[in-house]
N, C-alpha and C. Protein backbone atom coordinates (compact mmCIF):
# COMPACT_ATOMS: atom_id res chain seq x y z
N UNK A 1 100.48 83.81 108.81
CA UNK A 1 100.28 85.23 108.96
C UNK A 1 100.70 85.98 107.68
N UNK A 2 101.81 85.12 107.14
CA UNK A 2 102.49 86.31 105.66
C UNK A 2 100.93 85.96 104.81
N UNK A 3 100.52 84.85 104.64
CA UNK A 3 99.35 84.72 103.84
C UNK A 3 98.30 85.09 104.38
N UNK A 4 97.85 85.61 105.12
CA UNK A 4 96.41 86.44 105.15
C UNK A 4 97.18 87.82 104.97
N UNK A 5 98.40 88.20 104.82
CA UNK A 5 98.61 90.02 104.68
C UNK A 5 98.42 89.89 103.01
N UNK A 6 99.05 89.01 102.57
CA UNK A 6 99.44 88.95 101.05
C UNK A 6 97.93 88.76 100.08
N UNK A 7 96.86 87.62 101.31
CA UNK A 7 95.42 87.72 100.57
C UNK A 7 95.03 89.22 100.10
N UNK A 8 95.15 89.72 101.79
CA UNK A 8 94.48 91.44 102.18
C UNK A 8 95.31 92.64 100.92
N UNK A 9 96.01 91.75 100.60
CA UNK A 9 96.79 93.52 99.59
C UNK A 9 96.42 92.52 98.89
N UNK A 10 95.81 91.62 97.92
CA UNK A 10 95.52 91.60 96.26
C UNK A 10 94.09 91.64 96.28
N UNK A 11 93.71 91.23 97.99
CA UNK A 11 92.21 91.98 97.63
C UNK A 11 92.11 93.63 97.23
N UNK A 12 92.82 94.48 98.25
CA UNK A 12 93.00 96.08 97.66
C UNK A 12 92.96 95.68 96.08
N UNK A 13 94.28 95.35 96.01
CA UNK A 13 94.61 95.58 94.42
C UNK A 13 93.61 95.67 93.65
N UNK A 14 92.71 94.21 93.80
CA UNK A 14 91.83 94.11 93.14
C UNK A 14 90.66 95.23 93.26
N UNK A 15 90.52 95.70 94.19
CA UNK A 15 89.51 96.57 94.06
C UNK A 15 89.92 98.36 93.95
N UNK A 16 90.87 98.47 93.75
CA UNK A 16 92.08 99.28 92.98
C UNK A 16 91.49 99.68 91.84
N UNK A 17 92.08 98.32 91.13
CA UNK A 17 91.58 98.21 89.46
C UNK A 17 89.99 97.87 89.57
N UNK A 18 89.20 98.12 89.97
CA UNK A 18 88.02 98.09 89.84
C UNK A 18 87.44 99.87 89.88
N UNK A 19 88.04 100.27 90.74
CA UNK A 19 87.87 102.06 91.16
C UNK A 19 88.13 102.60 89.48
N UNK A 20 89.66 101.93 89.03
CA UNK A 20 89.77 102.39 88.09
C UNK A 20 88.96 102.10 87.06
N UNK A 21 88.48 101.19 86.61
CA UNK A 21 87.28 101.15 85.52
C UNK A 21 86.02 102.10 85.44
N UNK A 22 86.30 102.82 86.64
CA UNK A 22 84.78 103.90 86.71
C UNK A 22 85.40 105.36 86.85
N UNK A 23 86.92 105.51 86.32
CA UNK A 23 87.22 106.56 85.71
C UNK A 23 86.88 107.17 84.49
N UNK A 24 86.54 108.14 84.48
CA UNK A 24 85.81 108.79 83.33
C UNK A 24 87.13 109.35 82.29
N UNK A 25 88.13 108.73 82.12
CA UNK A 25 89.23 108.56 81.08
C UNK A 25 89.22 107.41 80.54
N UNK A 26 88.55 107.21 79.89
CA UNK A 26 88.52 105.87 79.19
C UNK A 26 89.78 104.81 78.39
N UNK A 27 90.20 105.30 78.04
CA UNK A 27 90.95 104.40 77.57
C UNK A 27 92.60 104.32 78.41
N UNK A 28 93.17 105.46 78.99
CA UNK A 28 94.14 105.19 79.99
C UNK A 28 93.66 104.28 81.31
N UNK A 29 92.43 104.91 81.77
CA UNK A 29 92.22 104.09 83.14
C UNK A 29 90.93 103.35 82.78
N UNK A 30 90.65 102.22 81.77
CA UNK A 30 90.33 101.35 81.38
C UNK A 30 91.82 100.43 81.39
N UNK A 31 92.82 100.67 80.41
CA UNK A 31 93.80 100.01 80.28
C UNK A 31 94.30 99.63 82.17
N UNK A 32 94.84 100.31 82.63
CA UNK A 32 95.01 100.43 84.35
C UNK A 32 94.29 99.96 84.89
N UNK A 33 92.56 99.68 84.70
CA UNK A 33 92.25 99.24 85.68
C UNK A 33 92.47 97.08 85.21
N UNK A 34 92.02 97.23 84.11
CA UNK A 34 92.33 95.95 83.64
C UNK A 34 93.52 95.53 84.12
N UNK A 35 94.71 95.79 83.94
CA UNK A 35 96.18 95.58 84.35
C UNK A 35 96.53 95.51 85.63
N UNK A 36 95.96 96.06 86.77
CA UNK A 36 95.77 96.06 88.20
C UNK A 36 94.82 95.28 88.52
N UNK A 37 93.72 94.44 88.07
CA UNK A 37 92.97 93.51 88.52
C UNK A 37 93.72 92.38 88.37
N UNK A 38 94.47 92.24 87.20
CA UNK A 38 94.70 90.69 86.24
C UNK A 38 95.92 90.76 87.60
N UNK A 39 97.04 91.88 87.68
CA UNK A 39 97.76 92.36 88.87
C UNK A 39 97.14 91.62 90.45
N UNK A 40 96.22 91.97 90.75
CA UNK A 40 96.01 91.40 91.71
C UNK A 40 95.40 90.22 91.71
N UNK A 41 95.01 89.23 90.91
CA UNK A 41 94.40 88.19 90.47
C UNK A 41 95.79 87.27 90.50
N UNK A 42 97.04 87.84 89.84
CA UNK A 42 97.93 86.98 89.86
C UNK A 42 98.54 87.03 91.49
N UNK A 43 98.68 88.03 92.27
CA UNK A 43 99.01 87.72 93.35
C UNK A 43 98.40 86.68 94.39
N UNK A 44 96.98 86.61 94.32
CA UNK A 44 96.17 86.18 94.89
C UNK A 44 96.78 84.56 94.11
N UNK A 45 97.12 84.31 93.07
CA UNK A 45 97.53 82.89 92.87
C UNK A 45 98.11 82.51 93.56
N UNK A 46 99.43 83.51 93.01
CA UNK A 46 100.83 82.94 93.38
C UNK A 46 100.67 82.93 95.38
N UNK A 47 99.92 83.58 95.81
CA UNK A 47 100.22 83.27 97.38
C UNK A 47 99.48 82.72 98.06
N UNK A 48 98.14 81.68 97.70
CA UNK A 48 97.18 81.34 97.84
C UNK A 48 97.58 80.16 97.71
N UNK A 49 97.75 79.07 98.70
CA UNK A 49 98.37 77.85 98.64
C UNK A 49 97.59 77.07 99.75
């Protein structure tokens, strides 16, 4: 059960940092959204067993 909550929040994450790449501030929420994907990409490792 802790691992399907922990999948479900780095999927958000991931699509978090995806919202953020289609901010029309380019280079702050470019940087953010990159950093919140790689962010949820590493969670999805580390709890994905």
């Amino acid at each position: 059960m802790c691992v399907e909550r922990s999948m479900k929040l780095s999927t958000i994450v991931i699509l978090v940092g995806v919202v953020f790449l289609f901010i029309p501030i380019p280079p702050i929420a470019t940087i953010i959204g990159i950093v919140t994907i790689l962010a949820g990409v590493a969670l999805r490792a580390l709890t994905d067993k």
